[in-house]
C-alpha atoms as a PDB file:
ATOM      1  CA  UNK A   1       0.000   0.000   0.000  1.00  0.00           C
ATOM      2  CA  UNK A   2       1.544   3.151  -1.007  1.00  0.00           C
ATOM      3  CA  UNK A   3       1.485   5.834   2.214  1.00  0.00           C
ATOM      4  CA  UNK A   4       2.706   8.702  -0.006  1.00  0.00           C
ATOM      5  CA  UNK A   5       0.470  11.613   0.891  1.00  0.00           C
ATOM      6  CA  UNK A   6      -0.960  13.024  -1.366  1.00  0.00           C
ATOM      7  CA  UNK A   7      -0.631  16.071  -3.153  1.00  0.00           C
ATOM      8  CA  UNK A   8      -2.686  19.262  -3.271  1.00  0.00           C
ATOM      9  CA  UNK A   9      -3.048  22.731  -4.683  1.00  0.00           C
ATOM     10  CA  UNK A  10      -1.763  24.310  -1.841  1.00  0.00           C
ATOM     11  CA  UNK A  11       1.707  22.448  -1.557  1.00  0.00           C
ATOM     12  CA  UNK A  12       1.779  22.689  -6.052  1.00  0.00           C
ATOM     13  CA  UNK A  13       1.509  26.380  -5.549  1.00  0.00           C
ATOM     14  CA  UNK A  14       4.064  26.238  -2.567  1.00  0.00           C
ATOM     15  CA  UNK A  15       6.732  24.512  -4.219  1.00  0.00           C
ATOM     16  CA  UNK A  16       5.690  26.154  -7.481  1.00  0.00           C
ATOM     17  CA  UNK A  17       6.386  29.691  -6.343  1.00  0.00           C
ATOM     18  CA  UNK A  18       9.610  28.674  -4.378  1.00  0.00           C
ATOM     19  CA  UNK A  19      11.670  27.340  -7.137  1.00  0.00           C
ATOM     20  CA  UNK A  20      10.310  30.547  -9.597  1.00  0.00           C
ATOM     21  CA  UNK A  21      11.265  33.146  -6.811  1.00  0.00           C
ATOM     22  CA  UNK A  22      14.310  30.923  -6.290  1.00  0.00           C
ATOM     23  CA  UNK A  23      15.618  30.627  -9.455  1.00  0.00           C
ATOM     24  CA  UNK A  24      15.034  34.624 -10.586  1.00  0.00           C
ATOM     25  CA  UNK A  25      16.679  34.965  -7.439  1.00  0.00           C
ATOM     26  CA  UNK A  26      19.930  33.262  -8.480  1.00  0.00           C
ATOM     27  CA  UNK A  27      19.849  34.716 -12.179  1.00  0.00           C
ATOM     28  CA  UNK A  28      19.366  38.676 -10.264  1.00  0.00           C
ATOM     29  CA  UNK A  29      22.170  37.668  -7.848  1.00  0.00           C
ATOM     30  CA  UNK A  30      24.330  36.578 -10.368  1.00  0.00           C
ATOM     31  CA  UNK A  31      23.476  39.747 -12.500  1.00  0.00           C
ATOM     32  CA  UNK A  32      24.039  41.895 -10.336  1.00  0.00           C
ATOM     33  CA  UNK A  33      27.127  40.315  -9.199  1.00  0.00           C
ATOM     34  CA  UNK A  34      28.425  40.392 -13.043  1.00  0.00           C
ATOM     35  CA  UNK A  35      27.625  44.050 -12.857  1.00  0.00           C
ATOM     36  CA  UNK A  36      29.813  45.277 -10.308  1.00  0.00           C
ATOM     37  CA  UNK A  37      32.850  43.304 -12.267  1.00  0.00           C
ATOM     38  CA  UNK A  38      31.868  45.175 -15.211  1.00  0.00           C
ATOM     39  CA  UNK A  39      32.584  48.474 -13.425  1.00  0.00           C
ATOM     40  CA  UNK A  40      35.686  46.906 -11.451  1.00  0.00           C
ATOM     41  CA  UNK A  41      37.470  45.774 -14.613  1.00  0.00           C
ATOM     42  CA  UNK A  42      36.213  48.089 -17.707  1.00  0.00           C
ATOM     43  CA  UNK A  43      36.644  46.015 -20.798  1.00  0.00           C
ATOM     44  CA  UNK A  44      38.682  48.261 -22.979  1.00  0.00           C
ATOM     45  CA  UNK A  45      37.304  46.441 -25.927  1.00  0.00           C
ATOM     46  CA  UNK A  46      33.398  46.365 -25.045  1.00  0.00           C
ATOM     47  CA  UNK A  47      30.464  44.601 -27.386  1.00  0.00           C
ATOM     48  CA  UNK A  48      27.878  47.038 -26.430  1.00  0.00           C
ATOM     49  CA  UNK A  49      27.352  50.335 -24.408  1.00  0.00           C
ATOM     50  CA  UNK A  50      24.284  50.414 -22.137  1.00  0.00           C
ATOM     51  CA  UNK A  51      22.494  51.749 -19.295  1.00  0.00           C
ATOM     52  CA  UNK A  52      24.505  50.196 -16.485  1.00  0.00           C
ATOM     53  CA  UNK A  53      22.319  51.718 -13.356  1.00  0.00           C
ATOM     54  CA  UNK A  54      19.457  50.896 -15.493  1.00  0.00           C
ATOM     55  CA  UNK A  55      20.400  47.029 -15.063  1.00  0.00           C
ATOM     56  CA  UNK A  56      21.563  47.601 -11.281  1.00  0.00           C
ATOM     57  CA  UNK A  57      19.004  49.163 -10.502  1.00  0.00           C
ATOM     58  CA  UNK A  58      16.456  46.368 -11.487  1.00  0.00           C
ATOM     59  CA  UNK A  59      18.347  43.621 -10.190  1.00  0.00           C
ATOM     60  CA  UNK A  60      18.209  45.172  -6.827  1.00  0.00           C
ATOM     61  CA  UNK A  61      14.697  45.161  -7.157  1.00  0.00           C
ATOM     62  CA  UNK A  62      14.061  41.927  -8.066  1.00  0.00           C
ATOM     63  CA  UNK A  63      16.161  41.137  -5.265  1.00  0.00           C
ATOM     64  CA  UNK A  64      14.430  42.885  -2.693  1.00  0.00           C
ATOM     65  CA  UNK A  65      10.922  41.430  -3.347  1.00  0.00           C
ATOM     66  CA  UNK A  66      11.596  38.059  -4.712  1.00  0.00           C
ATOM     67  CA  UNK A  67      14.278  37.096  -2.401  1.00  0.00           C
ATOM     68  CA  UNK A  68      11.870  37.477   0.638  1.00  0.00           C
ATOM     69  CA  UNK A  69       9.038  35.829  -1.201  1.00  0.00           C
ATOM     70  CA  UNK A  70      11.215  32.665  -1.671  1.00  0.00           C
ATOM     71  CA  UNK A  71      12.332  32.615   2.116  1.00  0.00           C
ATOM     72  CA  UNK A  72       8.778  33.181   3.511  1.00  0.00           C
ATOM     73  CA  UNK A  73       7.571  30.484   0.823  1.00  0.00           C
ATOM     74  CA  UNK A  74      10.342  27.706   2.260  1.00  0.00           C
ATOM     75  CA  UNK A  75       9.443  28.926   5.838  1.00  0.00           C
ATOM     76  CA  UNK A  76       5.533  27.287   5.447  1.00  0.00           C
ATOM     77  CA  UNK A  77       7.134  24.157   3.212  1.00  0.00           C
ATOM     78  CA  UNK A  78       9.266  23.495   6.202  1.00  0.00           C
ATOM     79  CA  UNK A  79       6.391  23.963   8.570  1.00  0.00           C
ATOM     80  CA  UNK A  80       4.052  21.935   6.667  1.00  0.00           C
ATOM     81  CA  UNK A  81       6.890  18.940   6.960  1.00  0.00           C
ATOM     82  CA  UNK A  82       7.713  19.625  10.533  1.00  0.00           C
ATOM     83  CA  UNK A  83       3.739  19.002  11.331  1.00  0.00           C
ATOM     84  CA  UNK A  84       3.685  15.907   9.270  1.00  0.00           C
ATOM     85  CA  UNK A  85       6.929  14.557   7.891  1.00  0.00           C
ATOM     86  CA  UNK A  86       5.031  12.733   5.388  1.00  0.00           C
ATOM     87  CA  UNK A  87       4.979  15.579   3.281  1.00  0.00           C
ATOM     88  CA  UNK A  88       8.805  15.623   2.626  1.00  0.00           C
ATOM     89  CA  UNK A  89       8.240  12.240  -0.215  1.00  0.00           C
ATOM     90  CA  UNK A  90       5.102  13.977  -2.167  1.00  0.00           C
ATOM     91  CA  UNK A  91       5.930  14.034  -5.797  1.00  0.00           C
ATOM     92  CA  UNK A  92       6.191  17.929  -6.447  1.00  0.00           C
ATOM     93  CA  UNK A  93       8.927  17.833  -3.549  1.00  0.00           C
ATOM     94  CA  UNK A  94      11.080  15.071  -5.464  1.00  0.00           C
ATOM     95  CA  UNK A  95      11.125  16.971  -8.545  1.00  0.00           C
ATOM     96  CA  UNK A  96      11.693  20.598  -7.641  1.00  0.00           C
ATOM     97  CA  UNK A  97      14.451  19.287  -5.516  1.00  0.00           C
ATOM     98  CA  UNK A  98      16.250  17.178  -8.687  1.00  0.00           C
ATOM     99  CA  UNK A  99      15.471  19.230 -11.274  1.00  0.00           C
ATOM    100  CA  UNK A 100      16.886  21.911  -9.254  1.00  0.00           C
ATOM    101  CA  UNK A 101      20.682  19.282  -8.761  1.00  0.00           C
ATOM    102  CA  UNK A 102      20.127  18.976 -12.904  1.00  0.00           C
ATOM    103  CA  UNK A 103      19.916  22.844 -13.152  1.00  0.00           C
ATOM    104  CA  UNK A 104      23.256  23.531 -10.941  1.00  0.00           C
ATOM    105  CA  UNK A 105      25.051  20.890 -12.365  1.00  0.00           C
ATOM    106  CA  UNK A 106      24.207  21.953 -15.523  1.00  0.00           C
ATOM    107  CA  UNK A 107      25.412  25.360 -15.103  1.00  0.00           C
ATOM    108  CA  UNK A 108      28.690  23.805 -13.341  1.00  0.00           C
ATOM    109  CA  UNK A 109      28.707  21.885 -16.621  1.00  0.00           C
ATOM    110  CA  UNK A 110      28.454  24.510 -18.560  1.00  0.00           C
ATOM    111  CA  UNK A 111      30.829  27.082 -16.793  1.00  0.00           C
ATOM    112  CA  UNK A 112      33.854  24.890 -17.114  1.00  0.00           C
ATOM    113  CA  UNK A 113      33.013  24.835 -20.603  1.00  0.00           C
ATOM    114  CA  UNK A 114      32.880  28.144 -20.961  1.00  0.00           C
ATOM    115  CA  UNK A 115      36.039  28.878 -19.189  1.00  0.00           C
ATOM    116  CA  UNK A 116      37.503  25.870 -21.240  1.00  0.00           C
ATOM    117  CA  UNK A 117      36.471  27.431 -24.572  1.00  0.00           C
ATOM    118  CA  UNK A 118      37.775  31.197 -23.772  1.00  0.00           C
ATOM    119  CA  UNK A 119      40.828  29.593 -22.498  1.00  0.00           C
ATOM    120  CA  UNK A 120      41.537  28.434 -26.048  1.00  0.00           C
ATOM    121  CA  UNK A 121      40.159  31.765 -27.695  1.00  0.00           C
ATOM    122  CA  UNK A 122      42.736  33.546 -25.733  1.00  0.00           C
ATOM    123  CA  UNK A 123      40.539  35.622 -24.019  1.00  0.00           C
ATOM    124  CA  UNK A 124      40.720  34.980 -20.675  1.00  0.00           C
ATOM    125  CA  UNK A 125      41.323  38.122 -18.185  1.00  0.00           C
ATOM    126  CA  UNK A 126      40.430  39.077 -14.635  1.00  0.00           C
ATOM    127  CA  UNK A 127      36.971  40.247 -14.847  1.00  0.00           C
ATOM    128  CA  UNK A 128      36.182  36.722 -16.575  1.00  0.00           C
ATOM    129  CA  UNK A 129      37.783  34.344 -14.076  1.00  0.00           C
ATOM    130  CA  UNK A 130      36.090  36.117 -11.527  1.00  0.00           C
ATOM    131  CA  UNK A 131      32.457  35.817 -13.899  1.00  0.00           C
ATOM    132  CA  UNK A 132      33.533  32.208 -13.784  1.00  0.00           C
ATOM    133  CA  UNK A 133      34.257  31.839 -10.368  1.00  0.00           C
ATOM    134  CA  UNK A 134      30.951  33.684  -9.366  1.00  0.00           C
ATOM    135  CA  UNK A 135      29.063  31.061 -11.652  1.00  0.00           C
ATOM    136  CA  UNK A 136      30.856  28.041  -9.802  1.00  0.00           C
ATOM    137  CA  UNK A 137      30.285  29.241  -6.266  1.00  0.00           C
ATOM    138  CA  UNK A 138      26.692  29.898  -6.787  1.00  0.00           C
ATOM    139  CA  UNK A 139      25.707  26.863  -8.842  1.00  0.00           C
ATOM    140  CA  UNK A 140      27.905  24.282  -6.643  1.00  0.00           C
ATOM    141  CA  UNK A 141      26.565  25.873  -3.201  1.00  0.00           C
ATOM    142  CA  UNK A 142      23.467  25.361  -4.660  1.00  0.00           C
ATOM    143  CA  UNK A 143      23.651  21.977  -5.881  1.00  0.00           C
ATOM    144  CA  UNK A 144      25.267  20.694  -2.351  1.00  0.00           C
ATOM    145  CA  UNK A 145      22.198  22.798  -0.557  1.00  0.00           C
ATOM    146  CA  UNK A 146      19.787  20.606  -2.408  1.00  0.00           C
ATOM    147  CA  UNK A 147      21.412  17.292  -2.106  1.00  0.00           C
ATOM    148  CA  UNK A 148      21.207  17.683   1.204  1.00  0.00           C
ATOM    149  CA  UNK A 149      18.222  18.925   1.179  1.00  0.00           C
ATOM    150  CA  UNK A 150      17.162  15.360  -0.768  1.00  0.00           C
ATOM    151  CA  UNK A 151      19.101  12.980   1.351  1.00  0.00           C
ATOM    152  CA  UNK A 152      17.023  14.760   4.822  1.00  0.00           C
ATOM    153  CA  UNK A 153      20.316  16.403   5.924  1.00  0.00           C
ATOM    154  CA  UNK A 154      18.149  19.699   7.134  1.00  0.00           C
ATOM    155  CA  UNK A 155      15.250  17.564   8.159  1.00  0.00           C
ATOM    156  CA  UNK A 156      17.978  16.327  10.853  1.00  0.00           C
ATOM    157  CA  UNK A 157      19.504  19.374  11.588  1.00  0.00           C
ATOM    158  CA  UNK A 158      17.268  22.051  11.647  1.00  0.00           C
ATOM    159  CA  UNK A 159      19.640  24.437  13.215  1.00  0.00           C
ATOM    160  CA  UNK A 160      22.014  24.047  10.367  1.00  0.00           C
ATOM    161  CA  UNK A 161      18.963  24.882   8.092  1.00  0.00           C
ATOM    162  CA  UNK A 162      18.236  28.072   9.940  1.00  0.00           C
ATOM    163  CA  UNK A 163      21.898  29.046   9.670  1.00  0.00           C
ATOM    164  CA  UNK A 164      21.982  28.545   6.174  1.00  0.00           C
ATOM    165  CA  UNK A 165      19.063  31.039   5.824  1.00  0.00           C
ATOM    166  CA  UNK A 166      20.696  33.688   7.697  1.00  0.00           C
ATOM    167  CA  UNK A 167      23.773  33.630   6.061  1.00  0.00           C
ATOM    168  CA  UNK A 168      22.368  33.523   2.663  1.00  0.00           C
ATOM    169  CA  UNK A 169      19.844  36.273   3.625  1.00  0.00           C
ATOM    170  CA  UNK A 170      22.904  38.568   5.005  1.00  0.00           C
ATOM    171  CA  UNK A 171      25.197  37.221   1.890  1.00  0.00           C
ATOM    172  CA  UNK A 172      22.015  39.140  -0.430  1.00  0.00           C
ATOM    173  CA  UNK A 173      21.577  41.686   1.703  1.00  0.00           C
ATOM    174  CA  UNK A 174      25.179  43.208   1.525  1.00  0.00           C
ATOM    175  CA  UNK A 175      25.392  42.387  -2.535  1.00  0.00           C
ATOM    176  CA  UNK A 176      22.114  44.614  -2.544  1.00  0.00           C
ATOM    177  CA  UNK A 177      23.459  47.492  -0.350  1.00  0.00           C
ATOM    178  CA  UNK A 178      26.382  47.596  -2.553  1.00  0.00           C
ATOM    179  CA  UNK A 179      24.559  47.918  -5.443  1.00  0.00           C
ATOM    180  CA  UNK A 180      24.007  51.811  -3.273  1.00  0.00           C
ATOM    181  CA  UNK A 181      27.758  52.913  -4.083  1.00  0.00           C
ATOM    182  CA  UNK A 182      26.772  52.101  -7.982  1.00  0.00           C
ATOM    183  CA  UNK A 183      23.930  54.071  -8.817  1.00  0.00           C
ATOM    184  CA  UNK A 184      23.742  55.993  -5.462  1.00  0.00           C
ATOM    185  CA  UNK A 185      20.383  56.301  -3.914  1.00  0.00           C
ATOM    186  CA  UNK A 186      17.140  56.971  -5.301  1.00  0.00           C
ATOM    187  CA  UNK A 187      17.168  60.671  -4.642  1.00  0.00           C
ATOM    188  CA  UNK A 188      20.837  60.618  -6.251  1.00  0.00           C
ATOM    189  CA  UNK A 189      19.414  58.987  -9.098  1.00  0.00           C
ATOM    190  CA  UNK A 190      16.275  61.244  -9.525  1.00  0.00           C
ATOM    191  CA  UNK A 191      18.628  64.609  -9.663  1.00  0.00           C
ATOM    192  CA  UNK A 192      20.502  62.682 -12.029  1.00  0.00           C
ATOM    193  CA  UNK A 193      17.880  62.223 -13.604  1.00  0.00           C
ATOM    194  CA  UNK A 194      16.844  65.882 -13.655  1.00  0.00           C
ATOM    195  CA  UNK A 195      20.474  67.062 -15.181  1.00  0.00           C
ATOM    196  CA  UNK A 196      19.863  64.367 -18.745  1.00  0.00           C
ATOM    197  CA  UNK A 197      16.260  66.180 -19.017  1.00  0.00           C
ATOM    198  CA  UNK A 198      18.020  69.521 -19.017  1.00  0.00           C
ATOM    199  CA  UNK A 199      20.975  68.788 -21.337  1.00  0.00           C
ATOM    200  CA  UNK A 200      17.846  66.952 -23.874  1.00  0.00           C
ATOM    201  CA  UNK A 201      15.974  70.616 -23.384  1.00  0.00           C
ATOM    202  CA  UNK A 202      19.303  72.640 -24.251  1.00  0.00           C
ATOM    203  CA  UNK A 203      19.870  70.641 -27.154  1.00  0.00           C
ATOM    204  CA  UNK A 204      16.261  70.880 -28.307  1.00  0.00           C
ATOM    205  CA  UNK A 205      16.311  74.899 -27.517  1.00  0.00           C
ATOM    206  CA  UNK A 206      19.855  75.079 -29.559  1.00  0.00           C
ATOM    207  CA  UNK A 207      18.217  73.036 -32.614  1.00  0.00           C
ATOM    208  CA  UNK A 208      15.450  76.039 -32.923  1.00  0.00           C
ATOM    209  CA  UNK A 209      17.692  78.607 -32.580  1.00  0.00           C
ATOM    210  CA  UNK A 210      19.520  77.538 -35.394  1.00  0.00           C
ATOM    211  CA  UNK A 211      16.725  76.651 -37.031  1.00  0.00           C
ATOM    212  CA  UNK A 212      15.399  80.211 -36.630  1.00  0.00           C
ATOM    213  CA  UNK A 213      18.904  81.703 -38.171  1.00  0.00           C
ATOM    214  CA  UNK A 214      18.292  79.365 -41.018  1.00  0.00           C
ATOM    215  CA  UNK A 215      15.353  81.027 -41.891  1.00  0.00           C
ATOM    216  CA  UNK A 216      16.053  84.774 -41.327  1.00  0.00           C
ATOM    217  CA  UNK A 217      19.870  85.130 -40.768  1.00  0.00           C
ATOM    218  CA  UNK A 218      19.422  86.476 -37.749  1.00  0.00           C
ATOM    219  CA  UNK A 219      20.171  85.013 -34.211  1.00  0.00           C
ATOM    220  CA  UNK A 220      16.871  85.676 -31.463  1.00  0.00           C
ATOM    221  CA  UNK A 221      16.990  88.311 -29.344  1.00  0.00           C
ATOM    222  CA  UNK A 222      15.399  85.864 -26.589  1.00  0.00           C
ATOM    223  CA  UNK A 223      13.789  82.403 -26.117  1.00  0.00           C
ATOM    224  CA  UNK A 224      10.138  83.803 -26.917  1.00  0.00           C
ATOM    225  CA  UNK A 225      11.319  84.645 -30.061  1.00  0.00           C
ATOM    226  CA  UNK A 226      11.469  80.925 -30.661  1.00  0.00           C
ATOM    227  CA  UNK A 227       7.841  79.979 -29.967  1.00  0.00           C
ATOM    228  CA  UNK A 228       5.603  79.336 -32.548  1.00  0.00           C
ATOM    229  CA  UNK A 229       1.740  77.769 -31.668  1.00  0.00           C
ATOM    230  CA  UNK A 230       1.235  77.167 -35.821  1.00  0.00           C
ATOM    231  CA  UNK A 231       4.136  74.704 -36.069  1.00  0.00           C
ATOM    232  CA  UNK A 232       3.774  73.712 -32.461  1.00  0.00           C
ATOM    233  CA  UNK A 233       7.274  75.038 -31.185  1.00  0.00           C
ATOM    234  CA  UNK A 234       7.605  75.446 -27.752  1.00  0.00           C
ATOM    235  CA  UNK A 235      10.360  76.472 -25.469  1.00  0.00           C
ATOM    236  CA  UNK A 236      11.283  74.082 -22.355  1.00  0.00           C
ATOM    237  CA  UNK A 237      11.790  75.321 -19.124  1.00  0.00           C
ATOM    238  CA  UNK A 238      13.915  73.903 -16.169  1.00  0.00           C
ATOM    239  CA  UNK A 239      12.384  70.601 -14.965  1.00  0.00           C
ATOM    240  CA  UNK A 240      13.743  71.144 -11.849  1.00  0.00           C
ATOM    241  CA  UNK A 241      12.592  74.852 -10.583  1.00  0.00           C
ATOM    242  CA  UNK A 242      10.154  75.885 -13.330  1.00  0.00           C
ATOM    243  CA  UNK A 243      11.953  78.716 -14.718  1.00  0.00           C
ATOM    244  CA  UNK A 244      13.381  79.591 -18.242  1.00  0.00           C
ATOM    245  CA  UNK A 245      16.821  78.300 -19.299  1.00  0.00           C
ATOM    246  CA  UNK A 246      19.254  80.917 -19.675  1.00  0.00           C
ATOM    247  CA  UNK A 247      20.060  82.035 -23.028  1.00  0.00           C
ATOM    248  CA  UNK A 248      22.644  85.167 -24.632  1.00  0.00           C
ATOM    249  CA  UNK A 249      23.501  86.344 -27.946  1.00  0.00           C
ATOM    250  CA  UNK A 250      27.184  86.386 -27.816  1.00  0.00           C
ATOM    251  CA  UNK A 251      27.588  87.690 -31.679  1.00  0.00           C
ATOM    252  CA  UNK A 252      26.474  88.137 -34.748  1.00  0.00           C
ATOM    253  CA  UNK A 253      25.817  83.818 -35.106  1.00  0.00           C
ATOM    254  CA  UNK A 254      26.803  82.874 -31.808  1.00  0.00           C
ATOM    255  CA  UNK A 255      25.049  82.110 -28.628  1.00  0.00           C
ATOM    256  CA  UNK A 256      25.129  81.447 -25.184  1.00  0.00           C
ATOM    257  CA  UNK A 257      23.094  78.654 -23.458  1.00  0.00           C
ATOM    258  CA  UNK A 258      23.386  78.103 -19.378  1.00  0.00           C
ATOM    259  CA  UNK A 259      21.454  75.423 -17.080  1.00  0.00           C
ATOM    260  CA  UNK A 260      22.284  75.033 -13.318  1.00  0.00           C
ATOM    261  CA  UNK A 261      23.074  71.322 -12.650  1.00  0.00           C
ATOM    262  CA  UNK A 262      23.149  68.866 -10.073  1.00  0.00           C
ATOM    263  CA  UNK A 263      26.288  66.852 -10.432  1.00  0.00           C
ATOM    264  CA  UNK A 264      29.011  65.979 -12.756  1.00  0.00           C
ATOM    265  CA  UNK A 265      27.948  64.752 -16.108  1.00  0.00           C
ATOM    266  CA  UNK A 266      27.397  60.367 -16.125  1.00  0.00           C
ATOM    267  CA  UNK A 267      26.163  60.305 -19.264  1.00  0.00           C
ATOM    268  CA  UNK A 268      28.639  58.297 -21.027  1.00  0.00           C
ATOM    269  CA  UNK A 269      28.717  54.421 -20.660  1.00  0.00           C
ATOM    270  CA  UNK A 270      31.450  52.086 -21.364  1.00  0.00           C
ATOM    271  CA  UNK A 271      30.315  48.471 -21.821  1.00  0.00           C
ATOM    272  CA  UNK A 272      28.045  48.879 -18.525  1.00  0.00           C
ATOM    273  CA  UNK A 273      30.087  51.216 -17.027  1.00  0.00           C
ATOM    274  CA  UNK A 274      29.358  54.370 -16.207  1.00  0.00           C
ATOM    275  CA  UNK A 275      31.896  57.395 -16.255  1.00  0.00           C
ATOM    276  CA  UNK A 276      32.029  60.997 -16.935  1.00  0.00           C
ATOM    277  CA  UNK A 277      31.529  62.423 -20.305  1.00  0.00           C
ATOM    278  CA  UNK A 278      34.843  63.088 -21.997  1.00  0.00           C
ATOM    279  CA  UNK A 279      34.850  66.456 -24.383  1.00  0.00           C
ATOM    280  CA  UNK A 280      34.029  65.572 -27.787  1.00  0.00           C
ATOM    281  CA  UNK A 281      36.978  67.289 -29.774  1.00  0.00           C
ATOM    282  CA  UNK A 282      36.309  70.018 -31.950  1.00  0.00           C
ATOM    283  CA  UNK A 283      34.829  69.312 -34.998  1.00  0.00           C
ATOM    284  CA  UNK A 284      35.873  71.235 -38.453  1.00  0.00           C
ATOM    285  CA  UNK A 285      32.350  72.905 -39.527  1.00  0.00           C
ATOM    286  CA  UNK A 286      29.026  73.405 -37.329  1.00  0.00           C
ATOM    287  CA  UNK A 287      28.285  72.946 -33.801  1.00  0.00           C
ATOM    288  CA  UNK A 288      30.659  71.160 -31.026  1.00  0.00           C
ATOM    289  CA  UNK A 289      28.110  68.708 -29.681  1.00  0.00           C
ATOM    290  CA  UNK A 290      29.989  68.979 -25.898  1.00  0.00           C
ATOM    291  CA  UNK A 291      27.477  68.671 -23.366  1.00  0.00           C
ATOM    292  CA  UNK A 292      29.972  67.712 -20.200  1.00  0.00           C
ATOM    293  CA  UNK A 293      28.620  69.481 -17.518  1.00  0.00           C
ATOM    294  CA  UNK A 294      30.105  70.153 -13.740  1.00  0.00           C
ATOM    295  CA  UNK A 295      27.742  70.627 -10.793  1.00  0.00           C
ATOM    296  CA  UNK A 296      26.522  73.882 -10.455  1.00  0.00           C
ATOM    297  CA  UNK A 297      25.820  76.290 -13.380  1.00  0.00           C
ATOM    298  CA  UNK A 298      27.469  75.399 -16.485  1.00  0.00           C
ATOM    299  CA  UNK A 299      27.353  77.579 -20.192  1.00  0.00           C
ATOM    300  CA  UNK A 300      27.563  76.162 -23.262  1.00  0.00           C
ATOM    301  CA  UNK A 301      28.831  78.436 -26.468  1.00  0.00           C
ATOM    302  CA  UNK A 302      27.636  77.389 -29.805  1.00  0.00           C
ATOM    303  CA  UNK A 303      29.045  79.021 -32.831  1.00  0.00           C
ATOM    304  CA  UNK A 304      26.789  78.344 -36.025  1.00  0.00           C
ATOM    305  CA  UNK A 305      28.715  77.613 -39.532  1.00  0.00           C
ATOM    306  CA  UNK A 306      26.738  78.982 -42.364  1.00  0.00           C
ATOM    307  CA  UNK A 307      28.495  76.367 -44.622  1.00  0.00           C
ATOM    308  CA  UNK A 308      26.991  73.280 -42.818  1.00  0.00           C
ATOM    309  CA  UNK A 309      23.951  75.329 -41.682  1.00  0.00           C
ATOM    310  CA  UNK A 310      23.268  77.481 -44.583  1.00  0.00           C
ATOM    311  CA  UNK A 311      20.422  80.223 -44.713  1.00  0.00           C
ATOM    312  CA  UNK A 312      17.185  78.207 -46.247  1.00  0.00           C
ATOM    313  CA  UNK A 313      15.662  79.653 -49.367  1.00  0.00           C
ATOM    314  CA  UNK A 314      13.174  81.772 -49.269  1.00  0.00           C
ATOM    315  CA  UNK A 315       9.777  80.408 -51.203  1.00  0.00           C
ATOM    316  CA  UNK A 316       8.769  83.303 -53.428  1.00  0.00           C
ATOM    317  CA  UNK A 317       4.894  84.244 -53.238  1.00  0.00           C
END
């Protein structure tokens, strides 16, 4: 007679949720980890440029909720056994548990043959041992968790079970509050925030004024010379306070356009990582496009160049 209990929605659903909340866990910890190599050790050849705190930013997230999720979800598993050991052979149990070992020893699998092929590619450096490394700790202290987990190691040591929590929930918590000295808190990143808006408004305000030289060779005397409700122009103000940007004729097709900032410039990302905008040398005709910025006020002096921005022809009635 088979005295398996037997299975119902409620411990589906349980061990359901757990090994989702687990395993977006891992992949957000190992993210996030990968991350703060990237910014450690820049690769000076990079495949892609991106929004680094973007990333960071959501892996700390998915941290934060799922994380806790998966602890409170093993919590009532393990007090749902402790009431009635039984429930430690049901079938949904079994299989979260190996496919889980298949998963981790899969990925062990995998990372050695990762670090096997780059090896041979010749492209091995610091920032990818340590990728590697990261992928081997996590997947192997995950795959011995769960075998011991399946041969009833934790069922006869609860204590070590707790302690394993703990540390795991401390080991997350401190790769979280790192992810702080990255992209700085959210009221760092919301002034930051604030400073790209006004550099995309100063760039929008210098396209109309030389728009409006193009058509009547003459610079504006000020910003409300720019609006126009037929063509639907409009003329940004500060996000920030609410008040006009700050805008001089300097000469006869030069101008003047000034914003008051909140930090440095971050604006430029190198394959994840983020670092201050380098000046963009001067280029031969038209408009420098330098927008590095300090905190604080900062000007920015356009010169137009009637050969690459030439007076528009005039449509004759």
């Amino acid at each position: 007679m088979d005295n398996t209990p037997k299975i119902t929605a409620k411990d589906f659903f349980l061990w359901a949720g757990a090994m989702v909340t687990f395993y977006w866990s891992i992949f957000a910890f190992v993210s996030l980890i990968f991350d703060y190599l990237n910014h450690a050790f820049p690769d000076p050849l990079p495949y892609y440029a991106g929004s680094y705190a973007g990333n960071v930013s959501y892996e700390m997230a998915a941290l934060i909720v799922l994380f806790p999720v998966f602890l409170l979800l093993m919590r009532v598993i393990r007090r749902s056994i402790e009431g009635d050991p039984s429930r430690a052979q049901i079938w949904v149990r079994r299989w979260a548990l190996v496919l889980t070992l298949f998963v981790a020893g899969a990925a062990l699998a995998g990372d050695l043959i990762t670090l096997i092929k780059y090896f041979f590619d010749g492209d091995v450096t610091v920032r990818f041992l340590l990728k590697v490394l990261v992928v081997f700790l996590v997947a192997g202290g995950v795959f011995l968790h769960f075998l011991a987990d399946m041969r009833g190691y934790y069922e006869r040591n609860p204590d070590k079970a707790r302690l394993m929590t703990w540390a795991t929930a401390v080991l997350v918590l401190v790769t979280i509050v790192a992810g702080f000295f990255i992209v700085g808190t959210p009221w760092e990143a919301r002034k930051y925030r604030f400073d790209e808006q006004k550099v995309s408004d100063l760039q929008n305000i210098q396209y109309q004024v030389v728009n409006y030289w193009q058509l009547k060779q003459a610079l504006p005397a000020a910003l409300t010379d720019l609006a126009d409700p037929i063509s639907g122009a409009y003329i940004p103000v500060d996000p920030q306070t609410g008040q006009p940007y700050e805008y001089s004729v300097t000469g006869p097709m030069s101008f003047e356009l000034c914003a008051s900032f909140n930090a440095e410039a971050r604006s430029q990302t190198v394959n994840g990582r983020t670092v201050p905008l380098a000046p963009y040398p001067a280029a031969e005709k038209g408009i420098v496009e330098n927008w590095q910025h300090g905190e604080g006020r900062t000007c920015f002096t356009r010169t137009i160049d009637p050969e690459r921005y030439p007076p528009l022809n005039k449509v004759k009635p």
